[in-house]
Structure formats: structure tokens, C-alpha cells
PDB file of N, CA and C in Angstrom:
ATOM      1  N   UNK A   1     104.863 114.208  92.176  1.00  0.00           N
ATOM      2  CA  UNK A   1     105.305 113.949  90.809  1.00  0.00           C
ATOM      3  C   UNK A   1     106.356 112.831  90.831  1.00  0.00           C
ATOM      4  N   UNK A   2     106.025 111.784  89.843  1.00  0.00           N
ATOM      5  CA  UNK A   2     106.917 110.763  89.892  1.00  0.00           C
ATOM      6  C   UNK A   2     108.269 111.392  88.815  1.00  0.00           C
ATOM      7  N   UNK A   3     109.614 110.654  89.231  1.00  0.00           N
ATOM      8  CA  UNK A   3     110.431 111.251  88.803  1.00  0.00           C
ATOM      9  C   UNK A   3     111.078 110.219  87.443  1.00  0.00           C
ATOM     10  N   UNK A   4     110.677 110.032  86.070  1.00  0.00           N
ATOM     11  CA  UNK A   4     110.717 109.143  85.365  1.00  0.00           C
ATOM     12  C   UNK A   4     112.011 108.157  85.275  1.00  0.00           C
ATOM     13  N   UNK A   5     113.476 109.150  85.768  1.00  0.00           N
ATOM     14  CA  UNK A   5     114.493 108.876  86.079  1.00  0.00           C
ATOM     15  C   UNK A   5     115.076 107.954  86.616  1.00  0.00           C
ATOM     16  N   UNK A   6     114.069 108.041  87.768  1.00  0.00           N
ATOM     17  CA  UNK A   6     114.231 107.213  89.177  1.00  0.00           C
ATOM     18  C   UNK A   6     113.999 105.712  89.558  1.00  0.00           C
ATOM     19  N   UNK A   7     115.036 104.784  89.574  1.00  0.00           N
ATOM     20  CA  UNK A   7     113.964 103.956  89.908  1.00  0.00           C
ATOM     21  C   UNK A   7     114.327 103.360  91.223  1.00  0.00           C
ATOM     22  N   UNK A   8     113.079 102.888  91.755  1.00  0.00           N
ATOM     23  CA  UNK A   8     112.352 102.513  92.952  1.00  0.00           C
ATOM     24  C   UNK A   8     112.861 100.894  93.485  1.00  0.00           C
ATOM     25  N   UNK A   9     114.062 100.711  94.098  1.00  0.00           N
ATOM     26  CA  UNK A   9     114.742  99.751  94.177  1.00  0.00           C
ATOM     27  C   UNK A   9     113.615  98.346  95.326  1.00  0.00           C
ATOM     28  N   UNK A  10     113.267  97.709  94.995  1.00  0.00           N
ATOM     29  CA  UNK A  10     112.073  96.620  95.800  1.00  0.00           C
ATOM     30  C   UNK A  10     113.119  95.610  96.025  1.00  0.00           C
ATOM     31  N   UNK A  11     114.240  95.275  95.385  1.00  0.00           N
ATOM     32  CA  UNK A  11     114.910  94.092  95.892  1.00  0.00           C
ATOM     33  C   UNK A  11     116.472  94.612  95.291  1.00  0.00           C
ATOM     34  N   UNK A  12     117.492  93.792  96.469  1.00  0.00           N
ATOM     35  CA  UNK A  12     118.834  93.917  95.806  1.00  0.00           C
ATOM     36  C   UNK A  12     119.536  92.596  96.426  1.00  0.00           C
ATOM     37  N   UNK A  13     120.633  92.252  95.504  1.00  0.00           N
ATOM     38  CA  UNK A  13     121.097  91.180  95.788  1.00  0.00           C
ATOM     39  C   UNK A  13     122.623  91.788  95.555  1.00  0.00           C
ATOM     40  N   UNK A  14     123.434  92.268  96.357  1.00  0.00           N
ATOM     41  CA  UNK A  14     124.989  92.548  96.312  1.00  0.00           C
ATOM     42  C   UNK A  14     125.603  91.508  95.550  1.00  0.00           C
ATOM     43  N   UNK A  15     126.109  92.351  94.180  1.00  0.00           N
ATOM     44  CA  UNK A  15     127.016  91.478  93.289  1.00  0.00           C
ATOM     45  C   UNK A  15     126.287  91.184  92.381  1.00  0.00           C
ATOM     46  N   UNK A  16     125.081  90.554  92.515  1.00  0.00           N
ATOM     47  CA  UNK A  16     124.260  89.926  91.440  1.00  0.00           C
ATOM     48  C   UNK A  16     123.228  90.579  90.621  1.00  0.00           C
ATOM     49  N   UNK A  17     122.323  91.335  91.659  1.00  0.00           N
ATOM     50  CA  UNK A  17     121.397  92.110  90.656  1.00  0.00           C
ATOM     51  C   UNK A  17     120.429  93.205  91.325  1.00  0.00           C
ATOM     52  N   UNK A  18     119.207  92.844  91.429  1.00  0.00           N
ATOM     53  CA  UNK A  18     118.198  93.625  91.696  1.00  0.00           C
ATOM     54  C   UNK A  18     116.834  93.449  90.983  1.00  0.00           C
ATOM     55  N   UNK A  19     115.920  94.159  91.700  1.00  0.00           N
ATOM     56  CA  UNK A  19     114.482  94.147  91.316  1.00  0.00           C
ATOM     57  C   UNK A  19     114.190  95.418  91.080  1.00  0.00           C
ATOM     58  N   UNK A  20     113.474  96.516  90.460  1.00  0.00           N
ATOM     59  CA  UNK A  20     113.197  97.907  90.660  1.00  0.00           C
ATOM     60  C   UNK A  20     112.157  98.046  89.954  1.00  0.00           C
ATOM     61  N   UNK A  21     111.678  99.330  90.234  1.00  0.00           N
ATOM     62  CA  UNK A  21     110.314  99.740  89.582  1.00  0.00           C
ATOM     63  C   UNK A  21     110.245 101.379  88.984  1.00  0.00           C
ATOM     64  N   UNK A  22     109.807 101.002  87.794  1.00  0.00           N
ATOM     65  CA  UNK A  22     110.283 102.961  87.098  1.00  0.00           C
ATOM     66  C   UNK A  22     108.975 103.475  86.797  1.00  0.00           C
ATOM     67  N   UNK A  23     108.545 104.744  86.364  1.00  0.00           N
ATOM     68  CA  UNK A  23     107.144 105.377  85.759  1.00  0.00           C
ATOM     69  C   UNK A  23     107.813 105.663  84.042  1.00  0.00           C
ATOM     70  N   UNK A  24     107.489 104.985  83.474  1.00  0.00           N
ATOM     71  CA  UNK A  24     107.669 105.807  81.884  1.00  0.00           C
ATOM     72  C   UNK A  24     106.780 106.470  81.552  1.00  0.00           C
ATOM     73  N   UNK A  25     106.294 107.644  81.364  1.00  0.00           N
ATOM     74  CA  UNK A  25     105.862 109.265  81.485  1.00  0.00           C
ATOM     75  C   UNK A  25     105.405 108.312  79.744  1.00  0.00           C
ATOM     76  N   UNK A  26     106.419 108.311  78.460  1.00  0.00           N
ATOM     77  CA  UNK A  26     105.598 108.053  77.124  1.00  0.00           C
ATOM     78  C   UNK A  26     104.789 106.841  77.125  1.00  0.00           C
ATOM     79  N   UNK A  27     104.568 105.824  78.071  1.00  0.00           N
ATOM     80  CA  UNK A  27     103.592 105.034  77.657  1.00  0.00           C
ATOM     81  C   UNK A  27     102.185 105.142  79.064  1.00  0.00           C
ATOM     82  N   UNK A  28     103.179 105.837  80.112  1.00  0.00           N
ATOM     83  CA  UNK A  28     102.330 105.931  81.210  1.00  0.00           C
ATOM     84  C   UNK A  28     101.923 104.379  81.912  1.00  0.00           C
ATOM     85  N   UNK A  29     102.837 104.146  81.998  1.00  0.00           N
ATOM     86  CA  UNK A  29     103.149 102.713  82.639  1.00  0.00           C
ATOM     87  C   UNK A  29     104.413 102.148  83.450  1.00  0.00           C
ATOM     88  N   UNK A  30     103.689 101.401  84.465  1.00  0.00           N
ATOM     89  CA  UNK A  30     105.497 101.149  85.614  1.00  0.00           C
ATOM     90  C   UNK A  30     105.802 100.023  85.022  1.00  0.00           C
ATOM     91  N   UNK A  31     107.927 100.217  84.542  1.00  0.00           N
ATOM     92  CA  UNK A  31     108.394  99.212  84.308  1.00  0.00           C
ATOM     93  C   UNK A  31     109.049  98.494  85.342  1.00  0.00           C
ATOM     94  N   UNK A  32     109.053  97.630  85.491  1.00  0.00           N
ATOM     95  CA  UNK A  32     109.664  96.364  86.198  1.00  0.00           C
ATOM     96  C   UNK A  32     110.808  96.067  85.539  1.00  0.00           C
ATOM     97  N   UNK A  33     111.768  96.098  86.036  1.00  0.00           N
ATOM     98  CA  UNK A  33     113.822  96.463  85.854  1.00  0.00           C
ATOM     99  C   UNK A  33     113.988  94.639  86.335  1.00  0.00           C
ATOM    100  N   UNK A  34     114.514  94.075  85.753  1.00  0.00           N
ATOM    101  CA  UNK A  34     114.986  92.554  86.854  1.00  0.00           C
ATOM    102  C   UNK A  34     116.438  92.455  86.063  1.00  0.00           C
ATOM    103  N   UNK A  35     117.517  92.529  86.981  1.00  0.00           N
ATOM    104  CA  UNK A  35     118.735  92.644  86.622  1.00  0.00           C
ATOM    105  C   UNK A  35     119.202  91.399  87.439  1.00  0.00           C
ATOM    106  N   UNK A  36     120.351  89.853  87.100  1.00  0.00           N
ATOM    107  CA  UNK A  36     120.405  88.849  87.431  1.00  0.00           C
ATOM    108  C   UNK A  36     121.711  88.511  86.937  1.00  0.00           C
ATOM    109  N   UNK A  37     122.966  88.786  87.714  1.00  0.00           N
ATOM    110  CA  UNK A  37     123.867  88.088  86.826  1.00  0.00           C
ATOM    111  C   UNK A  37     124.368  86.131  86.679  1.00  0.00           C
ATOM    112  N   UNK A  38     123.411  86.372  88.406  1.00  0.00           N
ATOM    113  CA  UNK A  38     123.833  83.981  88.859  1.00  0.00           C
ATOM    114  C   UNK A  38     123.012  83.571  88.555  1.00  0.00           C
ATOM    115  N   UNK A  39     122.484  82.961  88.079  1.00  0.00           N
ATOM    116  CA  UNK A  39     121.351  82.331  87.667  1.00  0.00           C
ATOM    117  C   UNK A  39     121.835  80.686  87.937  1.00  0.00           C
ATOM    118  N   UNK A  40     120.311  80.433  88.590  1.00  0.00           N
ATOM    119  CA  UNK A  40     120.521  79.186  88.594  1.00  0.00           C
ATOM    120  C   UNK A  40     119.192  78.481  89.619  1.00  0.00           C
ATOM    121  N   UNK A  41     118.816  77.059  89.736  1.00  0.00           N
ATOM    122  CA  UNK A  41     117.593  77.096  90.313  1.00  0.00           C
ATOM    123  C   UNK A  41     117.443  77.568  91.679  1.00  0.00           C
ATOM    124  N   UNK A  42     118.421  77.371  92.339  1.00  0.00           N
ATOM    125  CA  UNK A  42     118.372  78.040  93.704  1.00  0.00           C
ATOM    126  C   UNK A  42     118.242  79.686  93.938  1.00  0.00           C
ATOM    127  N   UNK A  43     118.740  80.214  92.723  1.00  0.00           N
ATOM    128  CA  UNK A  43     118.353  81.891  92.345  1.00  0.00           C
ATOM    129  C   UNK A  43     116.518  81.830  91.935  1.00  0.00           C
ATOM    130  N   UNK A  44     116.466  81.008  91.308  1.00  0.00           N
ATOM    131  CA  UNK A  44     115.250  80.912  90.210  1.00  0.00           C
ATOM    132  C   UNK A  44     114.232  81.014  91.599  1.00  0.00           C
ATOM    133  N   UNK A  45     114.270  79.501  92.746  1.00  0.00           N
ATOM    134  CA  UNK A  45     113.454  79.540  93.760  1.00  0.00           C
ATOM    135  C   UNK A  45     113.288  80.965  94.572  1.00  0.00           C
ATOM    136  N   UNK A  46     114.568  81.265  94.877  1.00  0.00           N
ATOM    137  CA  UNK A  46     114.300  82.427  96.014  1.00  0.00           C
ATOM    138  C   UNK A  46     113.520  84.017  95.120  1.00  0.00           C
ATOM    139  N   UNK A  47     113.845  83.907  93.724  1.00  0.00           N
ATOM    140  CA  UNK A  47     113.458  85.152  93.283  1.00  0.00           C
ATOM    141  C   UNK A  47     111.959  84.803  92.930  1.00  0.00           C
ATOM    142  N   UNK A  48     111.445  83.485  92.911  1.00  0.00           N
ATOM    143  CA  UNK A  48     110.391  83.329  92.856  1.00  0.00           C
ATOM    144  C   UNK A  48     109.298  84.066  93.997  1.00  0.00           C
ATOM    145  N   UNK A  49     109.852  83.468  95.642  1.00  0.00           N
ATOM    146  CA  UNK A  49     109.821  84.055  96.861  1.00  0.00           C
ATOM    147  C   UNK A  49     109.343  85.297  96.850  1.00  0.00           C
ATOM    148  N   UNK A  50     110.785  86.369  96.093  1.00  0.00           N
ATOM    149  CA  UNK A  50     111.010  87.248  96.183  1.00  0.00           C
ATOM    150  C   UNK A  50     109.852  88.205  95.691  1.00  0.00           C
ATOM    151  N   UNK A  51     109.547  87.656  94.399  1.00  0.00           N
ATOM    152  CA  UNK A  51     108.546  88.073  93.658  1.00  0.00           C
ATOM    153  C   UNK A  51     107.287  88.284  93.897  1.00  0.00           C
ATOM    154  N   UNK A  52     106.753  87.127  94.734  1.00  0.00           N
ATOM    155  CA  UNK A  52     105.207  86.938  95.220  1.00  0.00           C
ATOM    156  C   UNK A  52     105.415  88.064  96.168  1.00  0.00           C
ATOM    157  N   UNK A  53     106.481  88.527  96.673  1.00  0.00           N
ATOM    158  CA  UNK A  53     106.636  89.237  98.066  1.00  0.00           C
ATOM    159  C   UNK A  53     106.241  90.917  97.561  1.00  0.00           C
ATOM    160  N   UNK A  54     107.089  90.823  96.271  1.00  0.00           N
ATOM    161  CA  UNK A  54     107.173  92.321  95.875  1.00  0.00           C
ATOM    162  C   UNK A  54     105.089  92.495  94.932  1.00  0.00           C
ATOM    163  N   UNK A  55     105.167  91.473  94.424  1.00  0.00           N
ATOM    164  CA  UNK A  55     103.776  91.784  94.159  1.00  0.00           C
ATOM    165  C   UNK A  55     102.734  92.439  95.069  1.00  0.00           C
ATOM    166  N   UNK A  56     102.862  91.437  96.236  1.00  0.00           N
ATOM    167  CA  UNK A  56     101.752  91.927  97.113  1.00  0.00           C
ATOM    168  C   UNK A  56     102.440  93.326  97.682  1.00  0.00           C
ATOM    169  N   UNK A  57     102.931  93.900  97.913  1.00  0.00           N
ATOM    170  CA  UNK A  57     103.444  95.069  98.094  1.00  0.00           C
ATOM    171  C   UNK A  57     103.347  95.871  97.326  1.00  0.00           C
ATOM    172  N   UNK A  58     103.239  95.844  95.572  1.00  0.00           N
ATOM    173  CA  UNK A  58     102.647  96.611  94.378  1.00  0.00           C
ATOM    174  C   UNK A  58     101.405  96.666  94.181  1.00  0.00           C
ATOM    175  N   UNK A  59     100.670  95.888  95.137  1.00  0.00           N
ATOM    176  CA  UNK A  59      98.815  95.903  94.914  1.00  0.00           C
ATOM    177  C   UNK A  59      98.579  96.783  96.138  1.00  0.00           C
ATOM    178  N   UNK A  60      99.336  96.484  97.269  1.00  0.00           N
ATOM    179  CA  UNK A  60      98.826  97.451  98.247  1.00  0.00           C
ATOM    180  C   UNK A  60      99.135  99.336  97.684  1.00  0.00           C
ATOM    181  N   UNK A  61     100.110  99.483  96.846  1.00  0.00           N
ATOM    182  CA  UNK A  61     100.267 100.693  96.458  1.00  0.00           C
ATOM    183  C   UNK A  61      99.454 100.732  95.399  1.00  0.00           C
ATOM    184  N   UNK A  62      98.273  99.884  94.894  1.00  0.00           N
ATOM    185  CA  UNK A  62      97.219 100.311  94.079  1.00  0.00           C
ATOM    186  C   UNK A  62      97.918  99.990  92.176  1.00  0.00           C
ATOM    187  N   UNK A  63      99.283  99.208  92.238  1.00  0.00           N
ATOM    188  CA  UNK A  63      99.622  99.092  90.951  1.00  0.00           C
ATOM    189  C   UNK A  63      99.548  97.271  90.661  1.00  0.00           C
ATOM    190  N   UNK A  64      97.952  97.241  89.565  1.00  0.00           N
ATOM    191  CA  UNK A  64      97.779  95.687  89.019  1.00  0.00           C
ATOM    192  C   UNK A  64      98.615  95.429  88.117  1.00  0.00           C
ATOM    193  N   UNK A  65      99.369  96.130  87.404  1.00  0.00           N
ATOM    194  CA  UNK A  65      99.763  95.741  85.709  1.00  0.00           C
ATOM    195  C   UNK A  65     101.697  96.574  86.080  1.00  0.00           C
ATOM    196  N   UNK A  66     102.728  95.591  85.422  1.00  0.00           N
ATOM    197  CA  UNK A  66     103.550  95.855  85.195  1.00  0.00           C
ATOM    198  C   UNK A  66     104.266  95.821  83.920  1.00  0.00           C
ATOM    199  N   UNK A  67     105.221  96.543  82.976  1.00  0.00           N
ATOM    200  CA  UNK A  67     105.585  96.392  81.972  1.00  0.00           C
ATOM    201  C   UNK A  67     107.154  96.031  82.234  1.00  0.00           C
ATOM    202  N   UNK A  68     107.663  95.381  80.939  1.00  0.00           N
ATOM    203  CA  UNK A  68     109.324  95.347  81.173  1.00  0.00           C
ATOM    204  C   UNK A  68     108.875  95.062  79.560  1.00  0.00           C
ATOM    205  N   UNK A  69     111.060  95.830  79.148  1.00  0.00           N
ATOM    206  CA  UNK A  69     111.289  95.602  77.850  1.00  0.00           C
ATOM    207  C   UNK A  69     112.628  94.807  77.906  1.00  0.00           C
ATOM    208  N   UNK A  70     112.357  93.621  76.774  1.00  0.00           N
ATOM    209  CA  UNK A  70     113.424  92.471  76.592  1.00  0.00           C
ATOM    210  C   UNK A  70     113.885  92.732  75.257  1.00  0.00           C
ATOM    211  N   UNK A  71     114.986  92.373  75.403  1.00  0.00           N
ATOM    212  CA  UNK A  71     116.057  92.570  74.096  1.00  0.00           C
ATOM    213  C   UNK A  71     115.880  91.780  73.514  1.00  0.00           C
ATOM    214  N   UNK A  72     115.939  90.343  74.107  1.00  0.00           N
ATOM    215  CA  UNK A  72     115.755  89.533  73.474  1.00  0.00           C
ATOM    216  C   UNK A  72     114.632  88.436  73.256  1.00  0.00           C
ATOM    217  N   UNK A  73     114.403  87.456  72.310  1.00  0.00           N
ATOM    218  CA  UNK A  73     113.360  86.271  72.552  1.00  0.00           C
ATOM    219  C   UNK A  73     113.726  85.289  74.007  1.00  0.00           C
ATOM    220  N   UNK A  74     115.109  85.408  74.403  1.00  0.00           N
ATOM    221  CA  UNK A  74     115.560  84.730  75.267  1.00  0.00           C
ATOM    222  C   UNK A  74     115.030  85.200  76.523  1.00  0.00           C
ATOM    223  N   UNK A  75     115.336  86.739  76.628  1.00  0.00           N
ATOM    224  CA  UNK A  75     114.570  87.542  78.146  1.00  0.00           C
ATOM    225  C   UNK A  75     113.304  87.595  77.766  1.00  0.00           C
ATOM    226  N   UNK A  76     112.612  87.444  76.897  1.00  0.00           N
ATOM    227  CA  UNK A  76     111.503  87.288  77.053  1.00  0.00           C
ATOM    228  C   UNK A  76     110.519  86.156  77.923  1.00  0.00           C
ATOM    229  N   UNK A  77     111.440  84.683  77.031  1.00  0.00           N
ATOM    230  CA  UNK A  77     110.634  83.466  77.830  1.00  0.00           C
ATOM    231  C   UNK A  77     111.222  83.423  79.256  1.00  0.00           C
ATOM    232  N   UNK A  78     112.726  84.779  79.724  1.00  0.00           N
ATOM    233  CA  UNK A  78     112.771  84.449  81.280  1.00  0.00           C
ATOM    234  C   UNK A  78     111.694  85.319  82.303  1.00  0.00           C
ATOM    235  N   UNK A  79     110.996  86.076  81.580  1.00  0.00           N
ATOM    236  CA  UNK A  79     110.150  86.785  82.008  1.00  0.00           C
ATOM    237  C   UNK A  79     108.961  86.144  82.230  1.00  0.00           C
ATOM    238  N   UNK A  80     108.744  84.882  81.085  1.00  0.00           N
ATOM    239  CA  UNK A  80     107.780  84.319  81.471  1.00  0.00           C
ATOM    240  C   UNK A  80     107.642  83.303  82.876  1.00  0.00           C
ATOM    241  N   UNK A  81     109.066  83.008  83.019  1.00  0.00           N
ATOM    242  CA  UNK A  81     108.884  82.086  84.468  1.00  0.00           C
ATOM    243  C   UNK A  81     108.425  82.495  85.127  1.00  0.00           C
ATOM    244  N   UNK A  82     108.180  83.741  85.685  1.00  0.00           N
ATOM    245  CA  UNK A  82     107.394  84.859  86.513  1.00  0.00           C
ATOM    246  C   UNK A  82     106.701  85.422  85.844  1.00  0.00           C
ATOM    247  N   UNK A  83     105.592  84.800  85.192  1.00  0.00           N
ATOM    248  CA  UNK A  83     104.423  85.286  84.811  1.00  0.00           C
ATOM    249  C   UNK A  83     104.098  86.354  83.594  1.00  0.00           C
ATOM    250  N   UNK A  84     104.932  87.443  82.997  1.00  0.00           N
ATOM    251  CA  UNK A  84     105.105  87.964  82.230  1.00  0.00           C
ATOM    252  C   UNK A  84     104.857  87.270  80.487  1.00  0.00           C
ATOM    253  N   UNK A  85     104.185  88.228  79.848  1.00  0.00           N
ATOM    254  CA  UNK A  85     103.620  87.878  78.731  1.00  0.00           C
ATOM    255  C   UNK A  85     103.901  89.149  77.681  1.00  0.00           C
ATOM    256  N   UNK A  86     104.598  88.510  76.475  1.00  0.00           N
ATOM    257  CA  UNK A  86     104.970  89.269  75.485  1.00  0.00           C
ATOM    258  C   UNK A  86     103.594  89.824  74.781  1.00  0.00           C
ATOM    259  N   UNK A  87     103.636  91.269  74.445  1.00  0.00           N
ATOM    260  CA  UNK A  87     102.290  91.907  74.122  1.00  0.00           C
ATOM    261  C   UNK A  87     101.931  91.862  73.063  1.00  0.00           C
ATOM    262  N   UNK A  88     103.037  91.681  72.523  1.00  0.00           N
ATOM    263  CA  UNK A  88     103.090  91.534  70.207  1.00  0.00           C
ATOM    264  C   UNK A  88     103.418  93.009  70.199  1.00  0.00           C
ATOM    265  N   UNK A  89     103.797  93.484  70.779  1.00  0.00           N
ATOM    266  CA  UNK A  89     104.229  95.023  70.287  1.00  0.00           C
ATOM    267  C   UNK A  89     105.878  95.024  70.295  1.00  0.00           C
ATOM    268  N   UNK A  90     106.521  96.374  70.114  1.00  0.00           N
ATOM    269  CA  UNK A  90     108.160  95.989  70.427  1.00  0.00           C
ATOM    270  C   UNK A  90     107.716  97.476  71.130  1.00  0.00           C
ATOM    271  N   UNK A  91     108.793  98.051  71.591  1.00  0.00           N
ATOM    272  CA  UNK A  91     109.231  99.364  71.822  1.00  0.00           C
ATOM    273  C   UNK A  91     110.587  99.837  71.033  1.00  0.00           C
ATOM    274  N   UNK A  92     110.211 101.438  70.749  1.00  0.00           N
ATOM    275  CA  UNK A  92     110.981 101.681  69.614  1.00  0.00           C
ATOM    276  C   UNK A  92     112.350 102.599  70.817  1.00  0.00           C
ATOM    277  N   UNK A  93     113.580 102.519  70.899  1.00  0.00           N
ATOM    278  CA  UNK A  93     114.650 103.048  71.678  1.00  0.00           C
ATOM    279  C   UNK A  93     115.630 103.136  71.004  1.00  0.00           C
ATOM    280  N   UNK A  94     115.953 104.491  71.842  1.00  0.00           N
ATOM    281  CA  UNK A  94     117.112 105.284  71.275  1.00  0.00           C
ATOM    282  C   UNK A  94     116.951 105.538  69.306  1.00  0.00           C
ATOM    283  N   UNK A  95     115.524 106.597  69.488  1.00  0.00           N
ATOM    284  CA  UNK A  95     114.942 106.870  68.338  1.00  0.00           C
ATOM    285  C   UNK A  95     115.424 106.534  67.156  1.00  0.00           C
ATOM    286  N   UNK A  96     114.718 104.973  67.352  1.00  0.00           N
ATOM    287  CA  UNK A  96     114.892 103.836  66.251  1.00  0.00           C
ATOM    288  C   UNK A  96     116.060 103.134  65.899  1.00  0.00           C
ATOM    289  N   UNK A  97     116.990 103.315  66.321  1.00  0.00           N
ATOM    290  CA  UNK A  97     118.095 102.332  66.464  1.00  0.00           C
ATOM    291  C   UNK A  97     118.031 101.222  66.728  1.00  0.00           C
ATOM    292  N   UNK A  98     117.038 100.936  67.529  1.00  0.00           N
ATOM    293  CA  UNK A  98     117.034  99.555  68.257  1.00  0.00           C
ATOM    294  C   UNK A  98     115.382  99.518  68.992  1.00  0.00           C
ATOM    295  N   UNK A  99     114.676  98.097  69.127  1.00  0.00           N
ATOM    296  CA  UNK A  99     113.822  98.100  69.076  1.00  0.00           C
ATOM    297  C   UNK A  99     113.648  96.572  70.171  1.00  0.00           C
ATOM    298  N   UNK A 100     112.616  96.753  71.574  1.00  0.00           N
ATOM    299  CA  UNK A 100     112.610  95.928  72.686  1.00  0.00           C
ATOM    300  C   UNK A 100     111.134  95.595  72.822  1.00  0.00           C
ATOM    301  N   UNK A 101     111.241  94.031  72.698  1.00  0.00           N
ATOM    302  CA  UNK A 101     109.737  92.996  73.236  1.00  0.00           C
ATOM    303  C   UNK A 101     108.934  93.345  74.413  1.00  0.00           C
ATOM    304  N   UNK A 102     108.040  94.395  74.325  1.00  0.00           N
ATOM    305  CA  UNK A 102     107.019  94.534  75.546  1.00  0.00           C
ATOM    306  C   UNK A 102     106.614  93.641  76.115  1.00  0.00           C
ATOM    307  N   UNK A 103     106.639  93.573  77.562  1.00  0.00           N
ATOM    308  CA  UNK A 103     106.228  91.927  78.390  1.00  0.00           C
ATOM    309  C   UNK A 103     105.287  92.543  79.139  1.00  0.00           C
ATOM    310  N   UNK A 104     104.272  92.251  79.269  1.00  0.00           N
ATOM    311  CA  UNK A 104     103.312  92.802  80.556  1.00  0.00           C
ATOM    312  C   UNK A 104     103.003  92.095  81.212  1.00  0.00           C
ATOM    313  N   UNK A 105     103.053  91.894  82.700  1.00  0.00           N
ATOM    314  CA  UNK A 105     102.704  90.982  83.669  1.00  0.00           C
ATOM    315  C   UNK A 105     101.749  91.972  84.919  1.00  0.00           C
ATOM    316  N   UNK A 106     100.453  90.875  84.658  1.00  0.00           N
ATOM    317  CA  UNK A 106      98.789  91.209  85.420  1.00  0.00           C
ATOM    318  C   UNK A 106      99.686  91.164  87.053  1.00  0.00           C
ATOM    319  N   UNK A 107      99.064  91.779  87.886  1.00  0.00           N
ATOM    320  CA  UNK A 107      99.537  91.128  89.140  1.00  0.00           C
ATOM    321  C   UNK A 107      98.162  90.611  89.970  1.00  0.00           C
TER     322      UNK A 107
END
């Protein structure tokens, strides 16, 4: 049993951020967490790296499709540098208070 709680740390960068992977039980889909506080192209290159790395490591565990939710139009198009595509849906959080841009990225 996956633990919806939990998430599944694939990359960390001390100080700056991380990569992770969660099960959301209400849509029945793994989200993809990308937390980044330096940004910059030399971040941009290596998480690029980073990324192709963690993909092929999410196909060998049998997972093609990832979801992430963006707050904003801004995290959205950074989602797209890595492939991620806004679905036209939102997600509804913290029962309706506030409402986040579904990105789904094919792997």
C-alpha cells in the first residue's frame, strides 16, 4: 500500500531544493514535487541531467505519466522547460479556497 503522505525523494540538492514523487489516492495519479530555490542556467542544465536520469528510473518502475500542480501561470511555463503540459483543468485545494494548474508530463 502506497502511503499518500509520503513522498518518495529521487533528487536533493542541500539548501536549494529537491525532486520527489507522491501517489494522490483522489485522482489516482503520481505527483511530481520540483522544489528550486537558485535558479539559474547552470541549475536549469544540471536539473535537466537530472531529469532524463530520474525519468528513466520512473519507466523502469512501470510509471509513463506524471502529474504536478502549479500555482501559478509562471510555474506552469517552468514546468514546461521539462516537458510538462498544462491539462486545461485546475485542481480544487484546501476545499475550494484555492485552486492549482494541472501539468501532466508523458515520460
Amino acid at each position: 500500500m502506497i502511503d499518500p503522505n509520503e513522498k518518495i525523494y529521487l533528487y536533493e540538492e542541500e539548501g536549494n531544493g529537491y525532486v520527489a514523487l507522491s501517489w494522490e489516492p483522489y485522482m489516482e495519479k503520481w505527483i511530481l514535487h520540483i522544489e528550486c530555490k537558485e535558479w539559474s542556467l547552470s541549475t536549469y542544465k544540471r536539473y535537466r541531467k537530472v531529469g532524463e536520469a530520474i525519468k528513466k528510473v520512473l519507466k523502469r518502475r512501470g510509471i509513463n505519466e506524471v502529474y504536478g500542480l502549479s500555482k501559478t501561470p509562471k510555474e506552469v511555463k517552468f514546468n514546461a522547460l521539462f516537458g510538462g503540459e498544462y491539462t486545461g483543468e485546475l485542481a480544487e485545494i484546501n476545499h475550494g479556497t484555492e485552486y492549482q494548474y494541472i501539468v501532466k508530463g508523458v515520460l
